[in-house]
Protein backbone atom coordinates (compact mmCIF):
# COMPACT_ATOMS: atom_id res chain seq x y z
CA UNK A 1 114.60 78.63 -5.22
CA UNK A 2 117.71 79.89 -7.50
CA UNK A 3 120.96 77.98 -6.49
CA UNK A 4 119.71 76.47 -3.06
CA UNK A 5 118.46 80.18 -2.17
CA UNK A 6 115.24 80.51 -1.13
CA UNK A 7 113.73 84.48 -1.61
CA UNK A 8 111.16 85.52 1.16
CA UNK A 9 109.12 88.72 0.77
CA UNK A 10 110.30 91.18 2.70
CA UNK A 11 106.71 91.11 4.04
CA UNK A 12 107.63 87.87 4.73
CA UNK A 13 110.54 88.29 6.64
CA UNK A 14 109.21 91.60 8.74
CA UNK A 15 106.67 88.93 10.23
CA UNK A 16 109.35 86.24 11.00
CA UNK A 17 111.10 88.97 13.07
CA UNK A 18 108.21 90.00 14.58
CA UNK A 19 107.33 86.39 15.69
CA UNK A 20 110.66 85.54 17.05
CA UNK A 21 111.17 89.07 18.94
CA UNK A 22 107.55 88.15 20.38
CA UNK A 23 109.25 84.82 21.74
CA UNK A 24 111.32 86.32 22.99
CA UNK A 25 109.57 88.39 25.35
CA UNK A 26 107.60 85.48 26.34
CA UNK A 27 104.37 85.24 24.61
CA UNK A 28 102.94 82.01 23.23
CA UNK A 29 101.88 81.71 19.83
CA UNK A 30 98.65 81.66 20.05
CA UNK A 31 99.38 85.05 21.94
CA UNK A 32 101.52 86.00 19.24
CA UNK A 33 98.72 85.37 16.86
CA UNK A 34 96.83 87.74 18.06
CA UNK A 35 99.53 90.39 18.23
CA UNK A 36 99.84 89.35 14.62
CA UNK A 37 95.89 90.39 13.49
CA UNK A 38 96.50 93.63 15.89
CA UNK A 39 99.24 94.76 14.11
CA UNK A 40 97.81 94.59 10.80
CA UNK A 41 95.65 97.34 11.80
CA UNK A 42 98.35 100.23 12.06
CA UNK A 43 95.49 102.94 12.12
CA UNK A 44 93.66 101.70 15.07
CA UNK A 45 94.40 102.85 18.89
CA UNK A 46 97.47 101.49 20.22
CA UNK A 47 95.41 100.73 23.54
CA UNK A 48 94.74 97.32 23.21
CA UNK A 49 97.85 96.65 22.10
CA UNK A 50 99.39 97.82 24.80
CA UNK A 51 96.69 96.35 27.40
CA UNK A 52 98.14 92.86 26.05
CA UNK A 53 101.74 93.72 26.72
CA UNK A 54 100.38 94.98 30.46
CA UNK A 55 98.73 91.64 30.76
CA UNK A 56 102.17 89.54 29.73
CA UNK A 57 104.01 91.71 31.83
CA UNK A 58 102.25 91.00 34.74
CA UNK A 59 102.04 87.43 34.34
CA UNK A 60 106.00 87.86 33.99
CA UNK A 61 105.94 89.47 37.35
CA UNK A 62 103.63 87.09 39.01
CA UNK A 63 106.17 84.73 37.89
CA UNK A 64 108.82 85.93 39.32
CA UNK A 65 107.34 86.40 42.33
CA UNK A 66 106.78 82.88 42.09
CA UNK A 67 110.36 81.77 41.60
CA UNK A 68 111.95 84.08 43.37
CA UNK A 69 110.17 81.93 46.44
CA UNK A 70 110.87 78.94 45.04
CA UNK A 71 114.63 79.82 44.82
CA UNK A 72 114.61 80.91 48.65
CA UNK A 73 113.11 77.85 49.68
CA UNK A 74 115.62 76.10 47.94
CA UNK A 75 118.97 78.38 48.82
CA UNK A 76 117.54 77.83 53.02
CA UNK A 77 117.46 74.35 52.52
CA UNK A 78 121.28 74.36 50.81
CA UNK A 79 122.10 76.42 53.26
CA UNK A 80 121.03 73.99 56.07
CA UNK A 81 122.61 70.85 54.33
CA UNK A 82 125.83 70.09 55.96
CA UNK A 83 126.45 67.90 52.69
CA UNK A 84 127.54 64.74 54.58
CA UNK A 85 126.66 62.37 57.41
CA UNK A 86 123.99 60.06 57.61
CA UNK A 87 120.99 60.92 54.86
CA UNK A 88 118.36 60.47 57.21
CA UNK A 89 119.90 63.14 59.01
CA UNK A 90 119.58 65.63 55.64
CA UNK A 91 116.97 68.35 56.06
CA UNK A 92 116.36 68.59 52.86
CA UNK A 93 115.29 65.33 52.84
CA UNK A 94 113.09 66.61 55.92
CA UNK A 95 111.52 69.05 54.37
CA UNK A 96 110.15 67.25 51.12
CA UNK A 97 109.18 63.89 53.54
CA UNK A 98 107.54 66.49 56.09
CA UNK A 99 103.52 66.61 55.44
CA UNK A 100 103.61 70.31 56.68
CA UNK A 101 106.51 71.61 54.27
């Protein structure tokens, strides 16, 4: 460290990138691991590779799919809320009281 510098290897620094574009995209470091040790074999097949990103991207779907119900739930019961009067009277109260919501 010259002059409160540090100097990475540009080896170094191609896997930092790599890491943090990884996050990105949603994978978990242990997943990211992984993608690590597969892409220090540039000669082999690109197929497992890609069968990994296949996998993430449909857990990122499922996911979705997931939220996207959780946000309709959600938007009906705003919708429903008059926003004032009496709160036992609030259905969204209702709904997360109710044993069958």
């Amino acid at each position: 460290m010259a002059l409160g510098y540090r100097h990475y290897d540009p080896g170094d620094v191609a896997r930092l990138r790599f890491v943090r574009r990884a996050k990105v995209l949603g994978f978990t470091l242990i997943e990211i691991r992984d993608l690590l040790k597969l892409s220090d074999h540039r000669d082999d097949d690109m197929g497992e590779l890609k069968a990994v990103a296949g996998e993430k991207l449909a857990d990122v779907e499922s996911k979705l799919v997931e939220l996207t119900c959780i946000r309709d739930g959600l938007k009906t019961l705003v919708d429903a809320c008059p926003g004032h009067g009496a709160l036992a009277q609030c259905p969204i109260l209702h709904a997360l009281v109710e044993d069958n919501a």
